[in-house]
C-alpha atoms as a PDB file:
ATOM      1  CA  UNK A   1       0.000   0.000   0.000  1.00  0.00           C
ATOM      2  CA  UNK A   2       0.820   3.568   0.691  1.00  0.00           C
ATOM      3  CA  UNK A   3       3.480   5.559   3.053  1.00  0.00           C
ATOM      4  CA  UNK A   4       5.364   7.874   0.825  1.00  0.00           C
ATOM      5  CA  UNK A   5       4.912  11.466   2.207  1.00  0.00           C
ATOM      6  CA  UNK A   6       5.867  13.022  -1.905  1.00  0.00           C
ATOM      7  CA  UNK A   7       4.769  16.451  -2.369  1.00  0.00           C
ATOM      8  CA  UNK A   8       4.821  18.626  -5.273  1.00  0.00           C
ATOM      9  CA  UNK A   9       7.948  18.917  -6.908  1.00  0.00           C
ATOM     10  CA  UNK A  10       9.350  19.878 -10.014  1.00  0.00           C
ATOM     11  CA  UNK A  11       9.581  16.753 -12.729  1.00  0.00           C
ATOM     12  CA  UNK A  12      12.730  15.553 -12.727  1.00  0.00           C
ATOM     13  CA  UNK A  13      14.411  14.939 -16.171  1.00  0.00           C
ATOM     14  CA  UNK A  14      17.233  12.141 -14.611  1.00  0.00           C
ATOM     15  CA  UNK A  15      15.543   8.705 -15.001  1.00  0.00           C
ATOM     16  CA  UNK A  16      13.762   6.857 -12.335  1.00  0.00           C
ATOM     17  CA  UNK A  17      15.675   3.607 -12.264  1.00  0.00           C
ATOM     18  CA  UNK A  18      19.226   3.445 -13.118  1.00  0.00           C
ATOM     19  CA  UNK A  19      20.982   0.218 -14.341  1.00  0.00           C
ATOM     20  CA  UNK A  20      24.066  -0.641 -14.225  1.00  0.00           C
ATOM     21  CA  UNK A  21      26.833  -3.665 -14.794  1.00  0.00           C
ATOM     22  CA  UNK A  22      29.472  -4.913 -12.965  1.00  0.00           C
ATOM     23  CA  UNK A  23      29.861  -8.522 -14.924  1.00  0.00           C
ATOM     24  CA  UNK A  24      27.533 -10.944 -13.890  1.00  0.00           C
ATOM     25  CA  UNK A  25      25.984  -8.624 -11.512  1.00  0.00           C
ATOM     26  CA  UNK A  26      23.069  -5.942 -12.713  1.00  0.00           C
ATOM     27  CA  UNK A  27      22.103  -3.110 -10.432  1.00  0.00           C
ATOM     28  CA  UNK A  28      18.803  -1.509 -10.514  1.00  0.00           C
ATOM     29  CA  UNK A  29      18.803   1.566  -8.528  1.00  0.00           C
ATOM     30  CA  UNK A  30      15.311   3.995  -7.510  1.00  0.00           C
ATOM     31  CA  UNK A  31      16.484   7.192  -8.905  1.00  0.00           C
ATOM     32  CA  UNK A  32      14.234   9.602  -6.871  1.00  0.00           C
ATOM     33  CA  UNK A  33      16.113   9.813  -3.339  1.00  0.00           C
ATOM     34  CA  UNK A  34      14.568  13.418  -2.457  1.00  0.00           C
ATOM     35  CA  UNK A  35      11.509  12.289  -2.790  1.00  0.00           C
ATOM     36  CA  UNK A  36      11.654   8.975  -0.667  1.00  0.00           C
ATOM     37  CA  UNK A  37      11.981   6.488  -3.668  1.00  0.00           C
ATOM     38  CA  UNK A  38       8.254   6.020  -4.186  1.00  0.00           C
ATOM     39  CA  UNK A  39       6.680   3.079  -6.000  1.00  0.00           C
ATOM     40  CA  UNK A  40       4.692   6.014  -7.950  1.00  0.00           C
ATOM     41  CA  UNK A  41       2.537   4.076 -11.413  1.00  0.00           C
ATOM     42  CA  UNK A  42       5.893   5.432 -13.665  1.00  0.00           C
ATOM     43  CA  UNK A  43       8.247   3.642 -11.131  1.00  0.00           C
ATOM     44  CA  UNK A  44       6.763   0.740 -10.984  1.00  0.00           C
ATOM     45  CA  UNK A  45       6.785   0.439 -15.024  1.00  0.00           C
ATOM     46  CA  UNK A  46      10.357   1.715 -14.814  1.00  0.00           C
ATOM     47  CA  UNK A  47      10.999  -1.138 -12.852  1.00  0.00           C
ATOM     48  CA  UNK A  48       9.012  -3.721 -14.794  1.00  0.00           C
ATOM     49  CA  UNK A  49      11.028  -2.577 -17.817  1.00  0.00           C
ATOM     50  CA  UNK A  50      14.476  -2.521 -15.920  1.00  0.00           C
ATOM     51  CA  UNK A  51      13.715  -6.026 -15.167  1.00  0.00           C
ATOM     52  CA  UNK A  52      12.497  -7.756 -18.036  1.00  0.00           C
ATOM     53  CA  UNK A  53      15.310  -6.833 -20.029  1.00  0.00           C
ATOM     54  CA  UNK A  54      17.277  -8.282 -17.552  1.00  0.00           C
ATOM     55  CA  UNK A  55      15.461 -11.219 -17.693  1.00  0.00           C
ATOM     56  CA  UNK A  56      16.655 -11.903 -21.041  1.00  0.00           C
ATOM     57  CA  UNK A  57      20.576 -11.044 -21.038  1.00  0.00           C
ATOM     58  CA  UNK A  58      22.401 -14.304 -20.327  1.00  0.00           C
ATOM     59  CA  UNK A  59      24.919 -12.564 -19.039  1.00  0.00           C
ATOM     60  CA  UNK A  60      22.875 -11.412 -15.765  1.00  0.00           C
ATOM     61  CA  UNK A  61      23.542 -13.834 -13.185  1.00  0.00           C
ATOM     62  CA  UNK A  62      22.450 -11.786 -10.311  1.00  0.00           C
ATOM     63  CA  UNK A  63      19.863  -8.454  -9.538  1.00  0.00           C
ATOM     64  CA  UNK A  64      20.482  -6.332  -7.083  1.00  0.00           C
ATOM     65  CA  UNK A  65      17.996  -3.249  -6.264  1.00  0.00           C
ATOM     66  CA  UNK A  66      18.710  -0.445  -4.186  1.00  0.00           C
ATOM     67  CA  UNK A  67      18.268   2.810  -3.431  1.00  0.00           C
ATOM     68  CA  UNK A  68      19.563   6.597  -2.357  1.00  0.00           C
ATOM     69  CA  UNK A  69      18.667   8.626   0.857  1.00  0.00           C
ATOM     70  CA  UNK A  70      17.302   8.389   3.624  1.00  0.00           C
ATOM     71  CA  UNK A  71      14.713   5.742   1.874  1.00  0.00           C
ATOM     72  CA  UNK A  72      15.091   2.757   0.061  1.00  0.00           C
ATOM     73  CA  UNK A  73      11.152   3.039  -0.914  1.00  0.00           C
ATOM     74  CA  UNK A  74       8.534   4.576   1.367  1.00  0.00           C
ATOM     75  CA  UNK A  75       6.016   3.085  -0.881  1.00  0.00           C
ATOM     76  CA  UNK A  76       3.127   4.349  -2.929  1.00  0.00           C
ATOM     77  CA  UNK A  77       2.702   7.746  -4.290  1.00  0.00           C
ATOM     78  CA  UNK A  78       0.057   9.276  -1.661  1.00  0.00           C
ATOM     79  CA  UNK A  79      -0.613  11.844  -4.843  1.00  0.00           C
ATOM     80  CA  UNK A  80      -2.003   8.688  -7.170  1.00  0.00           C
ATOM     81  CA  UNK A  81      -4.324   7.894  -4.008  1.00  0.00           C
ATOM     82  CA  UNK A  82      -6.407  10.832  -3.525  1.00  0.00           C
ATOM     83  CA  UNK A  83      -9.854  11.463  -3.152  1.00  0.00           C
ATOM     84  CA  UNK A  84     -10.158  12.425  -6.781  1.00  0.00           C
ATOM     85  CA  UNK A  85      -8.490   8.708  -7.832  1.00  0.00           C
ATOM     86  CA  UNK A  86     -11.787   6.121  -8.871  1.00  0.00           C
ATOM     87  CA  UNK A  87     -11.907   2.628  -7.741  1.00  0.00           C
ATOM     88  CA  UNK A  88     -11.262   1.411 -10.893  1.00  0.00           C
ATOM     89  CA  UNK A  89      -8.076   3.816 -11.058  1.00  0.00           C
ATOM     90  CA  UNK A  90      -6.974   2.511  -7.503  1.00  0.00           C
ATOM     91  CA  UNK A  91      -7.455  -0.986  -8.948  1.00  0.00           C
ATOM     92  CA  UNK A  92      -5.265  -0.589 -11.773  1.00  0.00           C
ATOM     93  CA  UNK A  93      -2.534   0.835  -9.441  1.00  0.00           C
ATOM     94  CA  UNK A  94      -2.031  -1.987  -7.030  1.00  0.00           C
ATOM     95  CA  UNK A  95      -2.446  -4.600  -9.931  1.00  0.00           C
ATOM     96  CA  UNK A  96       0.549  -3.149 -11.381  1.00  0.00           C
ATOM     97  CA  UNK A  97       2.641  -3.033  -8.438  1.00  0.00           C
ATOM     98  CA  UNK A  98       1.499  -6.735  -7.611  1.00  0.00           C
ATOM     99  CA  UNK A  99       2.572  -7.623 -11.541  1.00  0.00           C
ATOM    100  CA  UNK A 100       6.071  -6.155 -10.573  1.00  0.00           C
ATOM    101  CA  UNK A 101       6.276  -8.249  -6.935  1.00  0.00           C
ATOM    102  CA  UNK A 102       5.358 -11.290  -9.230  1.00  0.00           C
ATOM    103  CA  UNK A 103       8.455 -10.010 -12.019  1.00  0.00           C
ATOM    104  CA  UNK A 104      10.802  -9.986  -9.432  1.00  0.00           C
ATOM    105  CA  UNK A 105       9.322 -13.890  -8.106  1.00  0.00           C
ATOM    106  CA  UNK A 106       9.013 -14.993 -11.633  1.00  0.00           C
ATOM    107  CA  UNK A 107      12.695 -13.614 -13.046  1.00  0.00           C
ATOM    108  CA  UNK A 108      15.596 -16.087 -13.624  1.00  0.00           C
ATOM    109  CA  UNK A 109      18.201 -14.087 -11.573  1.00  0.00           C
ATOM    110  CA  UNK A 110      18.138 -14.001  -7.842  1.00  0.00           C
ATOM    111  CA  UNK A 111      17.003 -10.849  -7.044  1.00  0.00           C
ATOM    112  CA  UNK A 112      18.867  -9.666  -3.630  1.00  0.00           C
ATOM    113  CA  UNK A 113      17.287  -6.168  -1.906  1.00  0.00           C
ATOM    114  CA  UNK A 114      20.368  -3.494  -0.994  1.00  0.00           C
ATOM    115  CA  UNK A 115      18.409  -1.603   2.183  1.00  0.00           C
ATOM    116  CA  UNK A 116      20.228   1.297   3.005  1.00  0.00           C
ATOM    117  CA  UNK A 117      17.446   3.085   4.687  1.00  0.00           C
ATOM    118  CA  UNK A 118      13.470   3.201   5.874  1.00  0.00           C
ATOM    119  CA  UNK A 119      11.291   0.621   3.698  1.00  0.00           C
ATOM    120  CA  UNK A 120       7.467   1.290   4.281  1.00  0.00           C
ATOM    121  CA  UNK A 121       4.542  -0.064   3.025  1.00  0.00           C
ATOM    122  CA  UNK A 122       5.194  -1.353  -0.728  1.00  0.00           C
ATOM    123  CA  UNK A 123       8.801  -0.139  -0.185  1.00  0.00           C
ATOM    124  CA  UNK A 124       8.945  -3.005   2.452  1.00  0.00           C
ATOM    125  CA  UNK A 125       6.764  -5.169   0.380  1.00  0.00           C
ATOM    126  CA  UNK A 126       9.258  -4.690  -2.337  1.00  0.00           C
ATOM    127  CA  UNK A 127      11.874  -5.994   0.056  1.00  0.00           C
ATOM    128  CA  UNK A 128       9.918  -8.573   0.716  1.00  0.00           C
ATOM    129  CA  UNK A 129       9.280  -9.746  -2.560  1.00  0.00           C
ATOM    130  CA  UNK A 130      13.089  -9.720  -3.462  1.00  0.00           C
ATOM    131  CA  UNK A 131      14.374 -13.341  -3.352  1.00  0.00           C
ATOM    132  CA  UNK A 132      17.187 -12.333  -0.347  1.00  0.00           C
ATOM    133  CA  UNK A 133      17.894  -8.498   1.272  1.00  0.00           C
ATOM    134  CA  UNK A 134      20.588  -7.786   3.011  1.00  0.00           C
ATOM    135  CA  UNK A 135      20.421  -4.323   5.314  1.00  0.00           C
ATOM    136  CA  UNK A 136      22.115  -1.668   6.826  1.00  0.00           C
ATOM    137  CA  UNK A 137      22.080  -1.636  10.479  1.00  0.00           C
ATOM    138  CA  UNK A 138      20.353   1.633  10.054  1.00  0.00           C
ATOM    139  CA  UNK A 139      17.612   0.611   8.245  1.00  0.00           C
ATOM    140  CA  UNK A 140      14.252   0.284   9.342  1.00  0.00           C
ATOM    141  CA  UNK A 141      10.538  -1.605   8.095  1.00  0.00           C
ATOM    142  CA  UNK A 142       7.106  -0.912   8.709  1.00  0.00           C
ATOM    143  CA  UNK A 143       3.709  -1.339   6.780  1.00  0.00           C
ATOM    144  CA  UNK A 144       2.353   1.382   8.111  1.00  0.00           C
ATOM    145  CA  UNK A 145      -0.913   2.327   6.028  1.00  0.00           C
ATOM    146  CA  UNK A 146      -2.866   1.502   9.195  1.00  0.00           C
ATOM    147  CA  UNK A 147      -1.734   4.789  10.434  1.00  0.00           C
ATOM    148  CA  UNK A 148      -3.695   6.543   7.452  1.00  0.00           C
ATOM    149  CA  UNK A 149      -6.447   4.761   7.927  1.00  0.00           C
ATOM    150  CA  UNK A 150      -5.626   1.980   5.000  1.00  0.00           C
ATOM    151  CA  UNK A 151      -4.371  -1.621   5.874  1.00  0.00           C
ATOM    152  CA  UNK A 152      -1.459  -2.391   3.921  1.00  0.00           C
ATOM    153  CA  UNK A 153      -3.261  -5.729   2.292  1.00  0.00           C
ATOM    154  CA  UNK A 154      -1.450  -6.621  -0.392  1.00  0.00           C
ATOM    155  CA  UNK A 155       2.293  -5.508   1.555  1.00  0.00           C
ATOM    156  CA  UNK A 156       0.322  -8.662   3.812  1.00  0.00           C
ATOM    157  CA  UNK A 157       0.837 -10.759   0.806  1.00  0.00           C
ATOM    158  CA  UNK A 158       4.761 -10.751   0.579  1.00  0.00           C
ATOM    159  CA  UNK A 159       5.376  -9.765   4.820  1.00  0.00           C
ATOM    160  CA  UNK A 160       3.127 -12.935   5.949  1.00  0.00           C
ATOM    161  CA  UNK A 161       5.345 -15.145   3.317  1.00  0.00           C
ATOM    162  CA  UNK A 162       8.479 -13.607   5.227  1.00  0.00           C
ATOM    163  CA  UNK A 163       7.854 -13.897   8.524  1.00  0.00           C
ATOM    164  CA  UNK A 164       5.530 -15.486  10.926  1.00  0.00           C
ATOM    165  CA  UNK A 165       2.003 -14.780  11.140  1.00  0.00           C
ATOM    166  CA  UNK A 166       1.506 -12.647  14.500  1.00  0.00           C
ATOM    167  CA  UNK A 167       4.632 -11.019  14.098  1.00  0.00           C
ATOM    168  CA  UNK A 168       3.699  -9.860  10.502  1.00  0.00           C
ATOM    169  CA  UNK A 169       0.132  -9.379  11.718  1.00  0.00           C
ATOM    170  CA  UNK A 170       1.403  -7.119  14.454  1.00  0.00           C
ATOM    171  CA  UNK A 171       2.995  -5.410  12.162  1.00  0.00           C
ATOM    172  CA  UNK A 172       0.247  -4.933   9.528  1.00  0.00           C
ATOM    173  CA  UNK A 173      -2.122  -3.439  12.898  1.00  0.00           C
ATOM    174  CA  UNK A 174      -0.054  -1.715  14.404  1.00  0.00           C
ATOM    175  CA  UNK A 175       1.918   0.285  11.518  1.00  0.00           C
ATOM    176  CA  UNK A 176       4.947   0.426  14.081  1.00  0.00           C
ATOM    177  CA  UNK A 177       9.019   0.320  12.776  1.00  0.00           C
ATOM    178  CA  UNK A 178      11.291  -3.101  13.370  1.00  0.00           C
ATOM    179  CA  UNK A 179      15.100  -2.095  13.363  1.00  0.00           C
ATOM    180  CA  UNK A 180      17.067  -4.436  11.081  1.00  0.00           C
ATOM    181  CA  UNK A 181      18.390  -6.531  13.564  1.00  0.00           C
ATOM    182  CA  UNK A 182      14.529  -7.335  14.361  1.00  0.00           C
ATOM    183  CA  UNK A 183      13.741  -7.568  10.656  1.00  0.00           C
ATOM    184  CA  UNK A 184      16.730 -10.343  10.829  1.00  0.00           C
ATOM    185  CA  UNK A 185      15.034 -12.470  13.137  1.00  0.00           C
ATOM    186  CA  UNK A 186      12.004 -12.395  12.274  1.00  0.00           C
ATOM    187  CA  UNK A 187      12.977 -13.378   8.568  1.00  0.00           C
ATOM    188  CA  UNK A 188      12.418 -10.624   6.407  1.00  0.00           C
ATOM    189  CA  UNK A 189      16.024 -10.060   5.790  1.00  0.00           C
ATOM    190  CA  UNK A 190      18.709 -12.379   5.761  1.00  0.00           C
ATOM    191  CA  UNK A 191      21.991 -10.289   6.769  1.00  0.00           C
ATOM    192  CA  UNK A 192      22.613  -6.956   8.360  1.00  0.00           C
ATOM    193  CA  UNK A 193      25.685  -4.892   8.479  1.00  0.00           C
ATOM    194  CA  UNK A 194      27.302  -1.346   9.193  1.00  0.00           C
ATOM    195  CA  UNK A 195      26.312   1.164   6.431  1.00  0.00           C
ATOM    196  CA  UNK A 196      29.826   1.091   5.515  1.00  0.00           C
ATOM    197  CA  UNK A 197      30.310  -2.480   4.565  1.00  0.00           C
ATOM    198  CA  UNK A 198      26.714  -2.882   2.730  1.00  0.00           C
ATOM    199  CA  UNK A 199      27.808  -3.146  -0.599  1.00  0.00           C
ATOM    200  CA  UNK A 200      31.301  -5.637   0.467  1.00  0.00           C
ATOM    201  CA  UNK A 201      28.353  -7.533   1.710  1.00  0.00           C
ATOM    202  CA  UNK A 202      26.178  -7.481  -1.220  1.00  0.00           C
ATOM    203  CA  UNK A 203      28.995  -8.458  -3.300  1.00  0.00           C
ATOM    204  CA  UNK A 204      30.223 -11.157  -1.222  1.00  0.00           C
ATOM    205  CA  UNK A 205      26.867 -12.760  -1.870  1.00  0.00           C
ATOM    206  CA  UNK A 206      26.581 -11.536  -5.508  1.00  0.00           C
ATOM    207  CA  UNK A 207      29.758 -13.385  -6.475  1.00  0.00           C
ATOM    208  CA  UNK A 208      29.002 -16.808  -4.298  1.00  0.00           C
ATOM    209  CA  UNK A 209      25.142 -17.224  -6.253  1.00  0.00           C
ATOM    210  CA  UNK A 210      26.855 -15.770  -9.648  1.00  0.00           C
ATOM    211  CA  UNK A 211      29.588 -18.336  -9.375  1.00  0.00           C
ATOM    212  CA  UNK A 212      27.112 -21.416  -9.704  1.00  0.00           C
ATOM    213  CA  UNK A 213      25.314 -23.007 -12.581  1.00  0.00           C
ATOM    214  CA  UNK A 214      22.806 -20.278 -14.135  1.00  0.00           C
ATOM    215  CA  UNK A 215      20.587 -23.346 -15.421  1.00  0.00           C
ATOM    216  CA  UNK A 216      20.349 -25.013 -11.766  1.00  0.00           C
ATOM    217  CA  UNK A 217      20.075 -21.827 -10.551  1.00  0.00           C
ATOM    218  CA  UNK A 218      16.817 -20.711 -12.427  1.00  0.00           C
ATOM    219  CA  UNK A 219      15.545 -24.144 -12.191  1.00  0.00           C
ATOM    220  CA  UNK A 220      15.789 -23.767  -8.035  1.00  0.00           C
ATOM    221  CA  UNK A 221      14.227 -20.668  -7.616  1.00  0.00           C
ATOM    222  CA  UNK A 222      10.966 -21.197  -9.811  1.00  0.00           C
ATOM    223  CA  UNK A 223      11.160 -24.664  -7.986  1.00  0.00           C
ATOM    224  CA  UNK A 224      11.397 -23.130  -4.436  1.00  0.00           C
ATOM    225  CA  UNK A 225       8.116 -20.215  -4.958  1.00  0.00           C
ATOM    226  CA  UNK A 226       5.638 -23.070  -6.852  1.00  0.00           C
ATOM    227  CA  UNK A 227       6.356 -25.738  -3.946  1.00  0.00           C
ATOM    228  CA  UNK A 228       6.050 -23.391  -1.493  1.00  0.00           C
ATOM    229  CA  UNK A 229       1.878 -23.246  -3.094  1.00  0.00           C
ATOM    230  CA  UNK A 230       1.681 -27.276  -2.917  1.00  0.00           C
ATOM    231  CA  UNK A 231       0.455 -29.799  -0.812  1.00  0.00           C
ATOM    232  CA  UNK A 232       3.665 -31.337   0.670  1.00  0.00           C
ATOM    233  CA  UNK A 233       2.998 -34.615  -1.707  1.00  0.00           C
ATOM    234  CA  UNK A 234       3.057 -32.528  -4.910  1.00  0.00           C
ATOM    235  CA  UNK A 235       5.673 -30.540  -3.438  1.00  0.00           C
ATOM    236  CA  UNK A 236       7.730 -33.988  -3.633  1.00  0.00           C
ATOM    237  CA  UNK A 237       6.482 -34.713  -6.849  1.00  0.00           C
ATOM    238  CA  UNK A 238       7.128 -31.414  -8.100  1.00  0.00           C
ATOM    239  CA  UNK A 239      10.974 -30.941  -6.554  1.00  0.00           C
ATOM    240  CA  UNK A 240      11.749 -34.736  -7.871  1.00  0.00           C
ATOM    241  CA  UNK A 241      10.873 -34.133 -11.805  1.00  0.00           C
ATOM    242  CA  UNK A 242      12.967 -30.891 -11.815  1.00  0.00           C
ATOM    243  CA  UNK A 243      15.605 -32.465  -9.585  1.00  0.00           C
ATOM    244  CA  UNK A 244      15.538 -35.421 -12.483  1.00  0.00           C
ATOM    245  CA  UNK A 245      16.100 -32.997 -15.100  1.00  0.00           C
ATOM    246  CA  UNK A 246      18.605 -30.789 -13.643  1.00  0.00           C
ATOM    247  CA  UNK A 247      20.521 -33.821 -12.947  1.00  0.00           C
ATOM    248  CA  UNK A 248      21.152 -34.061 -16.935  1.00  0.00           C
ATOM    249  CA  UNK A 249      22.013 -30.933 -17.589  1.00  0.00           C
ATOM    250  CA  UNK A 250      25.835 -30.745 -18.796  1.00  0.00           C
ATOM    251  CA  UNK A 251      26.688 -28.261 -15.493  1.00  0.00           C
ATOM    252  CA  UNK A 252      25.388 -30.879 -13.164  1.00  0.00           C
ATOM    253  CA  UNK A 253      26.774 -34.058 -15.262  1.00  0.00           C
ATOM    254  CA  UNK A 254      30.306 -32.369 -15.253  1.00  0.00           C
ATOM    255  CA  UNK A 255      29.673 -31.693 -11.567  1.00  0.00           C
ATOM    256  CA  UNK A 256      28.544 -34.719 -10.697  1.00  0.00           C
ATOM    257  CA  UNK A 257      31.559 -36.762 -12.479  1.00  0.00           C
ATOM    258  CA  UNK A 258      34.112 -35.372 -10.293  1.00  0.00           C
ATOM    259  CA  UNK A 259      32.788 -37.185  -7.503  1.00  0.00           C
ATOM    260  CA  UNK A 260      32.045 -40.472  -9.280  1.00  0.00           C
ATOM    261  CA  UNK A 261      34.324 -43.314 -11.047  1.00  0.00           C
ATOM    262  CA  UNK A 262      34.273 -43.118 -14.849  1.00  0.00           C
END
């Protein structure tokens, strides 16, 4: 949902994602740091864009997005929200910011969430969604639409697949900030470090996930989100036929032949 306290401002001509490489490793940055990063309908189809070409460059092994200021994304645009937006225009908002949670589930690349700052709302849905984050000990989460009146319920939809149910729950009533070292244990984020040594960090994990088999790779994360919706017997089924097939893939029969007599 909605946190993002954006005023009027002039439009900025600088883009609102920027991407850039460093070899196997894409980063897709939020370019609007003065104005809290928000998840406005242009940055979400920046993003969608960003990402599906991404999608289809071999080359990409791992995503990272991140953010400027004081914000990695305070969420929605509270301007696309008001009392002159329809229904139907409300509708159309949120399904396009739920089509670019399900990009980010659905894209071949690991997608790891830099937080350098406060993630509310769809900013901390966005982190959510991301396949791992890693934080700055100065950053901080909250869905905190309750506080406007407006329960954060599709933020529910990636926090309660993060963490546990009261403690998202909480969350979603309550509209209160975790630190990151809360965020930590309670599984929304996997590490946190000093400010400093956030992007060391970032690349540290980069390089181990870029270092493995793309194919098995791509095959394990669609793998992990569609069991995750099964019954655990179709899970099994499901995990053993791709299992089968990654096991005859030339990156898994080379791997496989070191350990094994020829």
């Amino acid at each position: 949902m909605s946190a993002s306290p954006d005023t009027a401002a002039p439009v900025s001509d600088e883009p609102l994602v920027l991407v850039d490489r460093d070899g196997p490793v894409a980063r897709v940055r939020l370019n609007r740091a003065g104005k809290y990063n928000p998840l406005s309908a242009a940055m979400i189809a920046a993003l969608r864009g960003a990402l599906a070409g991404l999608a289809a460059d071999a080359g990409v092994r791992v995503i990272v997005i991140a953010a400027d200021g004081k914000a990695f994304s305070a969420g929605h645009d509270l301007n696309e929200m008001g009392a002159e937006r329809s229904v139907e225009e409300l509708r159309a908002l949120f399904a396009s910011c739920s089509e670019l949670m399900l990009d980010i589930q659905r894209q071949p690349q690991p997608v790891i969430a830099r937080v350098q700052g406060v993630a509310t709302a769809a900013g901390c849905q966005l982190v959510a969604m991301c396949d791992l984050a890693v934080a700055s000990a100065n950053a901080r989460f909250a869905v905190s639409g309750i506080n406007l009146g407006l329960f954060c319920a599709t933020p529910s939809v990636a926090l309660s697949r993060n963490v546990g149910r009261k403690a998202a729950l909480e969350m979603l009533l309550t509209g209160d900030f975790i630190d990151a070292a809360t965020a930590r244990e309670r599984g929304l984020v996997n590490r946190v470090v000093a400010a400093e040594a956030l992007d060391e960090e970032i690349a540290r994990l980069a390089a181990s996930i870029a270092a493995k088999s793309p194919a098995a790779v791509a095959a394990g994360k669609r793998l992990f989100y569609e069991q995750l919706e099964l019954g655990i017997g179709a899970a099994y089924a499901r995990a053993g036929e791709v299992m089968a097939c990654n096991a005859v893939q030339p990156d898994a029969r080379a791997g496989i032949a070191k350990f094994t007599k020829r």
